[in-house]
N, C-alpha and C. Protein backbone atom coordinates (compact mmCIF):
# COMPACT_ATOMS: atom_id res chain seq x y z
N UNK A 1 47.47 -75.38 -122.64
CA UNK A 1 48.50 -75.40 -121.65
C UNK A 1 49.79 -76.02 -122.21
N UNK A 2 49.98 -77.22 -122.65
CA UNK A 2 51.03 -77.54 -123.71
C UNK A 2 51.59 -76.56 -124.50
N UNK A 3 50.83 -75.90 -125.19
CA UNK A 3 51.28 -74.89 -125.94
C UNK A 3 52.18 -73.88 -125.26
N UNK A 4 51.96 -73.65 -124.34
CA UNK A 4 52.67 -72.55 -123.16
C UNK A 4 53.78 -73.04 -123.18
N UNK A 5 53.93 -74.48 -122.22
CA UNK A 5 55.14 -75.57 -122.27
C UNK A 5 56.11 -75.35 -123.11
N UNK A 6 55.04 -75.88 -124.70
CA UNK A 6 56.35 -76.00 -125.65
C UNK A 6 56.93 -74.95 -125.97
N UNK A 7 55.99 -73.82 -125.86
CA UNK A 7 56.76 -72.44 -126.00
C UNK A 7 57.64 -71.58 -125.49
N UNK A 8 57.46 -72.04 -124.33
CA UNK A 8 58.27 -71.92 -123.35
C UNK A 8 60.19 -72.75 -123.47
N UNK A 9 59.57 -73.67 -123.81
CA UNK A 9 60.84 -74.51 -123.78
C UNK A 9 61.61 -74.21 -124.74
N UNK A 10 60.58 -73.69 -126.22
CA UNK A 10 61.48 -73.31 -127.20
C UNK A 10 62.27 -72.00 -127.02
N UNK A 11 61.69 -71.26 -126.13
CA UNK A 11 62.47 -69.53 -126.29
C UNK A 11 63.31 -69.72 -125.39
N UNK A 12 63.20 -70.84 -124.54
CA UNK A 12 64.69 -71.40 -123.51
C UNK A 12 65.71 -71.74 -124.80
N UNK A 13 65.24 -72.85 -125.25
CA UNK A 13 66.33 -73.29 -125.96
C UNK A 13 67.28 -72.09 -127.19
N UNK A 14 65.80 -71.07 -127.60
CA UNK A 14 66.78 -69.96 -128.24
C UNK A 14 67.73 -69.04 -127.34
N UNK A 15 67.21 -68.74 -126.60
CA UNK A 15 67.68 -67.90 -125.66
C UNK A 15 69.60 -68.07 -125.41
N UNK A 16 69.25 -69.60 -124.90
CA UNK A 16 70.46 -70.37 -124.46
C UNK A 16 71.37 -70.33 -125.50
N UNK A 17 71.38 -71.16 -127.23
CA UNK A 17 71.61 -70.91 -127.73
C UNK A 17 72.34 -69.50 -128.26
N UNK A 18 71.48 -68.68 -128.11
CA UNK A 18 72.20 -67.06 -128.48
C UNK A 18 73.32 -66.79 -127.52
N UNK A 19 72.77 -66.94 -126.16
CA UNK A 19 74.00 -66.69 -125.13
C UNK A 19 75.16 -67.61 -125.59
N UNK A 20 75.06 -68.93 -126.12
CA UNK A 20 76.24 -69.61 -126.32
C UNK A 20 77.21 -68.60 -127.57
N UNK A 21 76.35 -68.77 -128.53
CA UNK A 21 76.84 -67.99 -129.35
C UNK A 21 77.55 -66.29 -129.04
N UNK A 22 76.87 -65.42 -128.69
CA UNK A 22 77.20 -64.43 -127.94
C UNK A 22 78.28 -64.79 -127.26
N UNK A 23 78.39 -65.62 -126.45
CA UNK A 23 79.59 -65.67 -124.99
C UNK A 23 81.21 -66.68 -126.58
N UNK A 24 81.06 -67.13 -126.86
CA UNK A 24 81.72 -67.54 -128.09
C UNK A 24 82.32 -66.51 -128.25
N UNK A 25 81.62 -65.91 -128.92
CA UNK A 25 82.34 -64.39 -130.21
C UNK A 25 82.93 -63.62 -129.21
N UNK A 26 82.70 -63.31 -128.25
CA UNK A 26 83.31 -62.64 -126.83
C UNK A 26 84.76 -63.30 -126.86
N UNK A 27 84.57 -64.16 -126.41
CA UNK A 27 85.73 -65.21 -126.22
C UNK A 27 86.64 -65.05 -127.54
N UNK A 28 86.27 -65.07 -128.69
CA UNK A 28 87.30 -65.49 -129.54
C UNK A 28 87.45 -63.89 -130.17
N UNK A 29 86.94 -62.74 -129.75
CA UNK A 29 87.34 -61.19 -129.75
C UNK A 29 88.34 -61.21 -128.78
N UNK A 30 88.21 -61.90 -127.39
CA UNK A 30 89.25 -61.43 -126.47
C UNK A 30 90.61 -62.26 -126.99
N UNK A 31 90.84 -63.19 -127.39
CA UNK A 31 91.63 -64.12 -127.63
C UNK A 31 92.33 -63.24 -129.14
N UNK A 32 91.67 -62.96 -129.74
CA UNK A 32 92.32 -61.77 -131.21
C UNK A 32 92.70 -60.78 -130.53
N UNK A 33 92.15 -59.87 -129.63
CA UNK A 33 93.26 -59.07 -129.12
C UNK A 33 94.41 -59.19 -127.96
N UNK A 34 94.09 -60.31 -127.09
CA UNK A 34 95.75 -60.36 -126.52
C UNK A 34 96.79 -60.77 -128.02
N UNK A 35 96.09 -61.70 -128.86
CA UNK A 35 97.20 -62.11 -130.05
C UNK A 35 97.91 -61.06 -130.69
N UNK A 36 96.44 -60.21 -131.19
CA UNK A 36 97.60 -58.56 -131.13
C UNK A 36 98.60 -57.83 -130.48
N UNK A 37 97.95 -57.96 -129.13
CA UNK A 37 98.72 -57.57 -128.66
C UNK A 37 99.94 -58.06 -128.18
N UNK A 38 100.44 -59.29 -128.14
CA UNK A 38 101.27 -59.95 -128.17
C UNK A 38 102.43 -60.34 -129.44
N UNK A 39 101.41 -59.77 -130.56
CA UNK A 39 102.54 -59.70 -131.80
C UNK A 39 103.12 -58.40 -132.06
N UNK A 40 102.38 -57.25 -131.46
CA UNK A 40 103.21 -56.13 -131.18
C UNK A 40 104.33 -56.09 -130.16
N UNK A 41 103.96 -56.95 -128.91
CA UNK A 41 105.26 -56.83 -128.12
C UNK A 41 106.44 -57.55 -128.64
N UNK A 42 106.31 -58.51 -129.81
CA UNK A 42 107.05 -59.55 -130.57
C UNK A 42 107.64 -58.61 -131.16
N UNK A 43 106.92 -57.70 -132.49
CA UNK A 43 107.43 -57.20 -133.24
C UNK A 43 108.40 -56.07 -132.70
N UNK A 44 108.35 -55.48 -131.06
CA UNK A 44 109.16 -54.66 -130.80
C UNK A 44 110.62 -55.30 -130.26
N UNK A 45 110.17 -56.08 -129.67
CA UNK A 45 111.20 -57.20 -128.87
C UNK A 45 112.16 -57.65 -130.37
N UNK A 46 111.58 -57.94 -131.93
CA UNK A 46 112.33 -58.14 -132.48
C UNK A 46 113.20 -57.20 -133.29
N UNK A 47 112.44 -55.89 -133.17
CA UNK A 47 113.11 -55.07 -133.80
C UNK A 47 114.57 -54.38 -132.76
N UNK A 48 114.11 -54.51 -131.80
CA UNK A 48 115.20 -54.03 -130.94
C UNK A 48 116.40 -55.42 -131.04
N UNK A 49 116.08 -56.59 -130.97
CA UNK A 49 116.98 -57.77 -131.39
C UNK A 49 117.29 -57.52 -132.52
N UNK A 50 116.96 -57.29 -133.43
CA UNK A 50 117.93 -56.89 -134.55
C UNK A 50 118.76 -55.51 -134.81
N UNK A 51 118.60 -54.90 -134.06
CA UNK A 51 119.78 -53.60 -134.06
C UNK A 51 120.50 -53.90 -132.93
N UNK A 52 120.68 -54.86 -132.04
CA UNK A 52 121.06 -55.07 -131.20
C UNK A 52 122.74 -56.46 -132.35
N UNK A 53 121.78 -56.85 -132.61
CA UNK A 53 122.78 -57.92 -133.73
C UNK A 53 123.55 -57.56 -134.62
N UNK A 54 123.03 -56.48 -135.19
CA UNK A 54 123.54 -55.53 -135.76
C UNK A 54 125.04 -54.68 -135.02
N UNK A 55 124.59 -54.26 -133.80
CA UNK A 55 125.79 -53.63 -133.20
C UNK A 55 126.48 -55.00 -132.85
N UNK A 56 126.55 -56.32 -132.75
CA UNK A 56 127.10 -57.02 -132.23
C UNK A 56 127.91 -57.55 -133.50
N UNK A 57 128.00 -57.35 -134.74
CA UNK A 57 127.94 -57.99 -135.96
C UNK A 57 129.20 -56.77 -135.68
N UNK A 58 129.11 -55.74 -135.84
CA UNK A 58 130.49 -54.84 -135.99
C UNK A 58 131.35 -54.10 -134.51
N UNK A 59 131.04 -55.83 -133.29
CA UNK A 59 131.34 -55.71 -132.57
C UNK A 59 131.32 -54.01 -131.27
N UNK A 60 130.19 -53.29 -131.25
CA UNK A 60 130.10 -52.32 -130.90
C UNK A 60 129.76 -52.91 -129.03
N UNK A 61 128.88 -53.68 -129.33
CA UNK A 61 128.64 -54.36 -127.93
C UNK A 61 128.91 -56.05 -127.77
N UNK A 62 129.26 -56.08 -126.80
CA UNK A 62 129.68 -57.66 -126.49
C UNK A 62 128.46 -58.57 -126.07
N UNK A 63 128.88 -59.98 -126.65
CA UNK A 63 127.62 -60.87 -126.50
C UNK A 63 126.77 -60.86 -124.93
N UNK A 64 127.91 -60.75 -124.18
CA UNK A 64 127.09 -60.90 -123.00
C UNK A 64 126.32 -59.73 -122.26
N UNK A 65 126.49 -58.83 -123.06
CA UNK A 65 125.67 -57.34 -122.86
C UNK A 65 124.43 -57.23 -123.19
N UNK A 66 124.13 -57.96 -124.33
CA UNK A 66 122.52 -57.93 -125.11
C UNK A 66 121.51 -58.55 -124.54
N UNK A 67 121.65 -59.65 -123.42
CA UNK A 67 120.45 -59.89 -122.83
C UNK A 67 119.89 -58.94 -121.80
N UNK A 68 120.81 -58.07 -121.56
CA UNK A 68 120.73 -56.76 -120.98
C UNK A 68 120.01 -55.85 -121.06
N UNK A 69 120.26 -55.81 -122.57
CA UNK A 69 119.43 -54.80 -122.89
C UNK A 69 118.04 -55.16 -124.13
N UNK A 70 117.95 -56.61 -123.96
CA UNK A 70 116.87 -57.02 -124.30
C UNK A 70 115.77 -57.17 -123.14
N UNK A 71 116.27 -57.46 -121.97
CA UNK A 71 115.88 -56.89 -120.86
C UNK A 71 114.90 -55.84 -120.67
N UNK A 72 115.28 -54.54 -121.40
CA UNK A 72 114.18 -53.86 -121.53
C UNK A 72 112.72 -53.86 -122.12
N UNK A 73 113.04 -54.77 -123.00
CA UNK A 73 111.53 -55.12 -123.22
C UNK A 73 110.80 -56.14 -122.94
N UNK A 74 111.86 -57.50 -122.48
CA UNK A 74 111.42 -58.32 -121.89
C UNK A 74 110.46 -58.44 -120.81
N UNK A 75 111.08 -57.18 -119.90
CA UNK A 75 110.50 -57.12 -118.12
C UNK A 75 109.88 -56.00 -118.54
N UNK A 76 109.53 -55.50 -119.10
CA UNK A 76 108.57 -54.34 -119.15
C UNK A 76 106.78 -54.64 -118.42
N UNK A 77 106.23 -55.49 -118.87
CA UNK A 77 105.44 -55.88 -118.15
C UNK A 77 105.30 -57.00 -116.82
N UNK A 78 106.48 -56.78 -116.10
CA UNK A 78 106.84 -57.10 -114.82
C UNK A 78 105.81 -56.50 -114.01
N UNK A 79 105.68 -55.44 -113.68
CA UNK A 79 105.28 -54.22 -112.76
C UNK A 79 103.86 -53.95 -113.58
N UNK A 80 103.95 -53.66 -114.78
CA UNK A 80 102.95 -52.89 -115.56
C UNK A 80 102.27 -53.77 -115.40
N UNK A 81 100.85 -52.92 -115.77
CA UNK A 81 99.30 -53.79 -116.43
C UNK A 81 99.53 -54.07 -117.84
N UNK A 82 98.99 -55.19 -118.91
CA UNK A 82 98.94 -55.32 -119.86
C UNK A 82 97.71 -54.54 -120.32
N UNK A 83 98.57 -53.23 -121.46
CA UNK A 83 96.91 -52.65 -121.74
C UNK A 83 97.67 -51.78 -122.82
N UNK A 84 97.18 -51.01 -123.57
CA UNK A 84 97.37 -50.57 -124.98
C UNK A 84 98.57 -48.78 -124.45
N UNK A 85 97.90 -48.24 -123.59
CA UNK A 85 98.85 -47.46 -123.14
C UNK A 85 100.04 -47.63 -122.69
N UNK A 86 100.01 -48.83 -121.60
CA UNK A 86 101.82 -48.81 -121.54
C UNK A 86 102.67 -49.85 -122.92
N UNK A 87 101.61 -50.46 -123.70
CA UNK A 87 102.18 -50.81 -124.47
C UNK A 87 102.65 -50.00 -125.96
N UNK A 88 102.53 -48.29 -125.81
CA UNK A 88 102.27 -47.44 -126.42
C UNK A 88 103.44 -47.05 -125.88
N UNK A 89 103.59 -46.73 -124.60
CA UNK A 89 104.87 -46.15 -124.04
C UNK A 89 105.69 -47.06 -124.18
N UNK A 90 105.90 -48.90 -124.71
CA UNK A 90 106.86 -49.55 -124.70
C UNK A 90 107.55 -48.98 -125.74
N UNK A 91 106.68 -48.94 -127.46
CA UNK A 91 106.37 -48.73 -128.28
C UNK A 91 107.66 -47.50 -128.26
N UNK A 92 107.22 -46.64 -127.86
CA UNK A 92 108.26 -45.31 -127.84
C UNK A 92 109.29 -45.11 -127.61
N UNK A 93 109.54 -45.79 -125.85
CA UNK A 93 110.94 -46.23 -125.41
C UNK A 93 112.04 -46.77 -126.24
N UNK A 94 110.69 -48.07 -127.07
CA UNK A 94 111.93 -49.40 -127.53
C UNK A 94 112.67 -48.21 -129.24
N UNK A 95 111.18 -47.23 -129.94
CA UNK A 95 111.51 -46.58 -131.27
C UNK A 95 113.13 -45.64 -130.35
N UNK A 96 112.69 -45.21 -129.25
CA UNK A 96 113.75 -43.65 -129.49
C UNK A 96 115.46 -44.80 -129.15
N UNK A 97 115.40 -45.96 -128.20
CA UNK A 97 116.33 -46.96 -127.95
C UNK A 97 117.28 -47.10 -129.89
N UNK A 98 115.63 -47.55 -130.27
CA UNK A 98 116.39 -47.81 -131.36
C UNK A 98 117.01 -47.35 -132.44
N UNK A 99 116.51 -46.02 -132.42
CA UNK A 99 116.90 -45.03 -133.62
C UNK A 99 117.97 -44.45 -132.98
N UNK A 100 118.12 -43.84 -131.56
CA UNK A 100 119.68 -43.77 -130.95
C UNK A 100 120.57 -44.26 -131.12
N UNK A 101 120.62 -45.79 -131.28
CA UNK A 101 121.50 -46.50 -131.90
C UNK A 101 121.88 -46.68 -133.57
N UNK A 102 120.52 -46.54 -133.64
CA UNK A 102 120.99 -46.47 -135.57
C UNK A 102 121.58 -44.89 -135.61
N UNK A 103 121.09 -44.00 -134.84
CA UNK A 103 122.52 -42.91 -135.20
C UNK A 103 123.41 -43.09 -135.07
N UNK A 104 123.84 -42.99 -133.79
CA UNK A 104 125.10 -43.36 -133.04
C UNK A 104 125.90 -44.59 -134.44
N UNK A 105 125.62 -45.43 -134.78
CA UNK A 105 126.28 -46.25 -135.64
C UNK A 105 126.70 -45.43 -136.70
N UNK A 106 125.49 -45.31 -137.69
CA UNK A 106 126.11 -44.70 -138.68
C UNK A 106 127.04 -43.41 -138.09
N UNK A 107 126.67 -42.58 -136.90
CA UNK A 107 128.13 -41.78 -136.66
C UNK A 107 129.42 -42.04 -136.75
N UNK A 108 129.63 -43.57 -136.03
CA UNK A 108 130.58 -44.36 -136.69
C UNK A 108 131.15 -44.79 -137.33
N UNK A 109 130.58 -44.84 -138.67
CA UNK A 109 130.64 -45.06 -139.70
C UNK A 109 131.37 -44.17 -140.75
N UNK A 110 130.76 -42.64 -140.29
CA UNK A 110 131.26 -41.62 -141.16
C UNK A 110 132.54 -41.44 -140.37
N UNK A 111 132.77 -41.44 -138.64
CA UNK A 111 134.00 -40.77 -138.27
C UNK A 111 134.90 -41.80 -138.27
N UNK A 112 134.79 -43.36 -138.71
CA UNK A 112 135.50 -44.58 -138.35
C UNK A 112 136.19 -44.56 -137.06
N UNK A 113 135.41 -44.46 -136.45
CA UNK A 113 135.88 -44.45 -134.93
C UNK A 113 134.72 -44.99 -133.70
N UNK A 114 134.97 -46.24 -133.45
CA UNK A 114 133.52 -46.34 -132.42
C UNK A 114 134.04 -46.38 -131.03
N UNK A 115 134.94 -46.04 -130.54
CA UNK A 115 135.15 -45.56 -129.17
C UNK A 115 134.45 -45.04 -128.27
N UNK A 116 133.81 -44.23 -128.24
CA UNK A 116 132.97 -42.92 -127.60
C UNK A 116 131.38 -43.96 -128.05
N UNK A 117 131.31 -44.36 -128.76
CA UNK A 117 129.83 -45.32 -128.89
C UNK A 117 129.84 -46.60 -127.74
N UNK A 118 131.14 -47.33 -127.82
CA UNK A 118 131.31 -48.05 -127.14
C UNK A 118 131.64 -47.71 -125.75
N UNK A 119 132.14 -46.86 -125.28
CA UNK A 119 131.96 -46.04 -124.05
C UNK A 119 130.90 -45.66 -123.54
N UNK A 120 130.01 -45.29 -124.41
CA UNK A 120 128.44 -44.45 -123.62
C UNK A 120 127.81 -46.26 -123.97
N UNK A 121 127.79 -47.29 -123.92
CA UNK A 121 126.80 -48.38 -124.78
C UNK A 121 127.06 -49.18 -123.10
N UNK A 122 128.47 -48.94 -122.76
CA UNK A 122 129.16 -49.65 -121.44
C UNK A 122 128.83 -48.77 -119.94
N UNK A 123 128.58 -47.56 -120.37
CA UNK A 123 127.55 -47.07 -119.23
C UNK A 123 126.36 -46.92 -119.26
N UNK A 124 125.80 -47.02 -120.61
CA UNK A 124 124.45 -47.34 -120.35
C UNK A 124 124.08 -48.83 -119.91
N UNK A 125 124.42 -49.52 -120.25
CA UNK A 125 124.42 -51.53 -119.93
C UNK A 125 124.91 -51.13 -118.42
N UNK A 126 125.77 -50.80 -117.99
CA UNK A 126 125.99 -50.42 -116.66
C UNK A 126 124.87 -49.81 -115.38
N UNK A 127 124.14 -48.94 -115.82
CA UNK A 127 123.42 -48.14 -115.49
C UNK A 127 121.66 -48.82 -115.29
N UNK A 128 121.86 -49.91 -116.53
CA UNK A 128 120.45 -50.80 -116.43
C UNK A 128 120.15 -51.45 -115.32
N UNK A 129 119.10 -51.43 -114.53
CA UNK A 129 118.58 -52.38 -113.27
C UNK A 129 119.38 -54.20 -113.76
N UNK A 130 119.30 -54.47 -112.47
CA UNK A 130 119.71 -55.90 -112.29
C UNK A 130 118.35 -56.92 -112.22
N UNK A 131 117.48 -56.62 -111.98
CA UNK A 131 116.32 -57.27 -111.21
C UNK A 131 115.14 -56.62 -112.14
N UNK A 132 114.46 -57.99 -112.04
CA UNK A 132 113.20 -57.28 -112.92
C UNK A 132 112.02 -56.60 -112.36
N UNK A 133 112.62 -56.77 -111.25
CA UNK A 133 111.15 -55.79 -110.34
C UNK A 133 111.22 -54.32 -110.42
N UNK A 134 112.76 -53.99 -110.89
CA UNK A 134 113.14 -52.13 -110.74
C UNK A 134 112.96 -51.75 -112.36
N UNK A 135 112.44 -53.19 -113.13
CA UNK A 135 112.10 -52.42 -114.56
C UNK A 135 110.37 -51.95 -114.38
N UNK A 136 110.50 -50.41 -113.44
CA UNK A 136 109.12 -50.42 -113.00
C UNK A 136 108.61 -49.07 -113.76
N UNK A 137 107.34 -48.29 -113.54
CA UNK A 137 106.84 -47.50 -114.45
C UNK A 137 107.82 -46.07 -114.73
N UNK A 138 108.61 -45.93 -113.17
CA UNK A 138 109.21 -44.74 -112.77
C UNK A 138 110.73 -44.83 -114.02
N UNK A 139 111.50 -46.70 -113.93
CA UNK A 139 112.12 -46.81 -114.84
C UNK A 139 111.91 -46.00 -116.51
N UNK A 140 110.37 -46.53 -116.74
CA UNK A 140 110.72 -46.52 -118.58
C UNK A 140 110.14 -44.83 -118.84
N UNK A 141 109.56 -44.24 -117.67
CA UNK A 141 109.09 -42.88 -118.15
C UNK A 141 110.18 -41.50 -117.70
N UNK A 142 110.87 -41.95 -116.44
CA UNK A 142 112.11 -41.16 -116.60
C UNK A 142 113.54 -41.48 -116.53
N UNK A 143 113.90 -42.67 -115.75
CA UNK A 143 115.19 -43.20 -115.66
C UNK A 143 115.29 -43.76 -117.19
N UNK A 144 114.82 -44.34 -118.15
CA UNK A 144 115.77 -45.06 -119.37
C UNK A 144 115.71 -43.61 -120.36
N UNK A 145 114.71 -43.06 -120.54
CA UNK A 145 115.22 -41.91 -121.67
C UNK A 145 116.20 -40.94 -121.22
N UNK A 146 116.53 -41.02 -120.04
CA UNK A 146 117.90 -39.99 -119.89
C UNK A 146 118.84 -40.99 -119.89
N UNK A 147 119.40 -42.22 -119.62
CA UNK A 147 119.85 -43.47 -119.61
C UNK A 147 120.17 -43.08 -121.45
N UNK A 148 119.22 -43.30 -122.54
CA UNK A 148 119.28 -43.55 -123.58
C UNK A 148 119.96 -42.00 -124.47
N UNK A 149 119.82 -40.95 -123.82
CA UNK A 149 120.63 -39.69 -123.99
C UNK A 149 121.78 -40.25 -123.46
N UNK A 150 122.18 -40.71 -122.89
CA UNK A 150 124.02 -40.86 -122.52
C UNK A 150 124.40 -41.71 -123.42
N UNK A 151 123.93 -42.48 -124.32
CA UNK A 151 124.37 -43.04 -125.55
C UNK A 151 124.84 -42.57 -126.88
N UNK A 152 124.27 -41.23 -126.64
CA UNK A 152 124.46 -40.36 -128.06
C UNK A 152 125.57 -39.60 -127.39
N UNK A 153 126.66 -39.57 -128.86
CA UNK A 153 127.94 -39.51 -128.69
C UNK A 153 127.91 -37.99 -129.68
N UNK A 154 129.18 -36.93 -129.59
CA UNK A 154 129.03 -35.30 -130.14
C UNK A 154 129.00 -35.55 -131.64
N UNK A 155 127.65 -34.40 -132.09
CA UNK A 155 127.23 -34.87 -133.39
C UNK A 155 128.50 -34.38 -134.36
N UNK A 156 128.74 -35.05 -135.50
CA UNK A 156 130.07 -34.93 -136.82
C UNK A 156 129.73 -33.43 -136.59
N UNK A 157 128.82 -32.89 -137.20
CA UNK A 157 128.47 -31.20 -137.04
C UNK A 157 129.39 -30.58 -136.55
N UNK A 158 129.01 -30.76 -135.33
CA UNK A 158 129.26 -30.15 -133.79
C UNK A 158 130.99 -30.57 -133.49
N UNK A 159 131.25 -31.29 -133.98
CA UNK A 159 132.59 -31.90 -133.89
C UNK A 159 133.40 -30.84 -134.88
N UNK A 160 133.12 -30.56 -136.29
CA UNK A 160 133.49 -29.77 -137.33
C UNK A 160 133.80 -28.31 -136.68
N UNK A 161 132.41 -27.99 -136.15
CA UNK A 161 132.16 -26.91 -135.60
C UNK A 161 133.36 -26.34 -134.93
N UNK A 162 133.80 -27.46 -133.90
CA UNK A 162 134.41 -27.04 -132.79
C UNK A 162 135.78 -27.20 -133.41
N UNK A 163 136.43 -27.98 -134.47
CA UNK A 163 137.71 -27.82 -134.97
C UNK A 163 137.73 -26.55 -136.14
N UNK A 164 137.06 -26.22 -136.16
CA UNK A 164 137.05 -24.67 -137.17
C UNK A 164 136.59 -23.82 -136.20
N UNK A 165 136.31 -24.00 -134.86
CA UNK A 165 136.33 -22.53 -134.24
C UNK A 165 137.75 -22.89 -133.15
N UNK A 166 138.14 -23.91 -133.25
CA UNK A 166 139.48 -23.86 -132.46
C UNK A 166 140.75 -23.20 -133.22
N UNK A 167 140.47 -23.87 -134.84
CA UNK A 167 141.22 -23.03 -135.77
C UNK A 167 141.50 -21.54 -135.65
N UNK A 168 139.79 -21.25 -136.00
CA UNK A 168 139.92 -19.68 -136.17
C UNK A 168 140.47 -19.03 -134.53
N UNK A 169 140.36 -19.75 -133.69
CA UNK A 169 141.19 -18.99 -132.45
C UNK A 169 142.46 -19.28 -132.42
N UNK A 170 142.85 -20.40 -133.05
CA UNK A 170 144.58 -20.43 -133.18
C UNK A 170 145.36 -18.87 -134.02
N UNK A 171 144.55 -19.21 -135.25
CA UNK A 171 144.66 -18.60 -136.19
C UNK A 171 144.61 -16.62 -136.20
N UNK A 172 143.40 -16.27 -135.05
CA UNK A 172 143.38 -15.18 -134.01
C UNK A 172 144.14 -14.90 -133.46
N UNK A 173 144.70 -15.95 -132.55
CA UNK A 173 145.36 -15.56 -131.44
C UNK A 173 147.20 -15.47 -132.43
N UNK A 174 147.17 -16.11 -133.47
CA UNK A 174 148.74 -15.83 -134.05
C UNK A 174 148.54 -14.52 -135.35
N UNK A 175 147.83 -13.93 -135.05
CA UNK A 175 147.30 -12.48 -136.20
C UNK A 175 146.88 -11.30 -135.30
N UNK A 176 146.99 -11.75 -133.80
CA UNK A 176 146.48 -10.55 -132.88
C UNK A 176 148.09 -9.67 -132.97
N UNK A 177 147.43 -8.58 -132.45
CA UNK A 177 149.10 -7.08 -132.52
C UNK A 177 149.93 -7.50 -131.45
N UNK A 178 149.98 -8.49 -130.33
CA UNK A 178 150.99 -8.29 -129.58
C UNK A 178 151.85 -9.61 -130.03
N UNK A 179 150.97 -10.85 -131.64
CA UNK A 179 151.86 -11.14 -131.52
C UNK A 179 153.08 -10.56 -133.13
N UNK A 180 152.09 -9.61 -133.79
CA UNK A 180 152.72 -9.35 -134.50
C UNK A 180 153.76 -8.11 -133.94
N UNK A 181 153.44 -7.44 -132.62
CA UNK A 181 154.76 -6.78 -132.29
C UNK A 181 155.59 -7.26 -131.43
N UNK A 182 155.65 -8.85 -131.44
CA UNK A 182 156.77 -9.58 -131.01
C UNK A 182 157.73 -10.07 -131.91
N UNK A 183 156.69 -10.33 -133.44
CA UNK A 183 157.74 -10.87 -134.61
C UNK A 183 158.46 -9.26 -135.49
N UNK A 184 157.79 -8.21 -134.84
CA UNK A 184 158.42 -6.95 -135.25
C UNK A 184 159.74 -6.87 -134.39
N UNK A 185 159.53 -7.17 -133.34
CA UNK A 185 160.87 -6.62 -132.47
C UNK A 185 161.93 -7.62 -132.78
């Protein structure tokens, strides 16, 4: 009968043991992935802070505009659940935010002219919610990517384009016959 006892007591004490252990490694798995996931929302939050410093460095946007639009990634999980999908869609928002702007700059760059950057940068900052409750799901999946299209300013291309087809219609319209039978008469 002892024997039962002690045997008993011992497959308690393993038992217990394992669950400690078990409930541990649980714990310090969940604790490694919010850290992940929290150094990804870092690493986006900082990458958007640095093209943001960047435009502020060659004065494109004014200091008091950028908490604005750091804003967007700040309050992103206001509304949202913390979970790998909307942090996938942050992910996307904050890449297309940011590569819009690294065009838009260097556009600048080649036409030395940031007017029209700084114009669409002042209605988009305009256009951003005030309150962090309206940075909600409806915000980042259709209101900011059309928001982030009004930032992109007419491509150099397209700009070329349109002064060589304005040409060739100047250039048309002073080679057409009525006006060469005006410089006849």
């Amino acid at each position: 009968m002892t024997y039962v006892v002690f045997f008993s007591l011992l497959l308690l004490i393993t038992l217990l043991g394992s669950y400690l252990i078990v409930e541990n490694n649980r714990r310090i798995a969940s604790e490694t992935k919010k850290r992940i996931f929290n150094d990804r929302v870092s690493k986006i939050s900082t990458r958007l802070k640095s093209k943001l410093n960047e435009l502020l460095d060659v004065k494109v946007i004014r200091p008091k505009h950028v908490p604005r639009v750091q804003a967007i990634v700040s309050n992103f999980f206001v509304v949202q659940a913390h979970n790998d999908d909307n942090l996938q869609k942050l992910e996307d928002v904050t890449d297309l935010l940011v590569s819009t702007l690294s065009n838009e700059l260097n556009k600048t760059y080649q036409t030395n002219s940031a007017k029209s950057l700084i114009d669409n940068l002042q209605h988009f900052i305009a256009e951003l919610p005030h309150q962090g409750i309206l940075y909600n799901k409806a915000f980042y999946d259709t209101e900011l990517p059309s928001l982030i299209f009004t930032i992109q300013t007419e491509d150099i291309h397209q700009h070329i384009d349109k002064k060589e087809e304005v040409e060739f219609l100047q250039q048309k319209t002073n080679d057409s016959p009525i006006n060469e039978e005006a410089s006849v008469a």
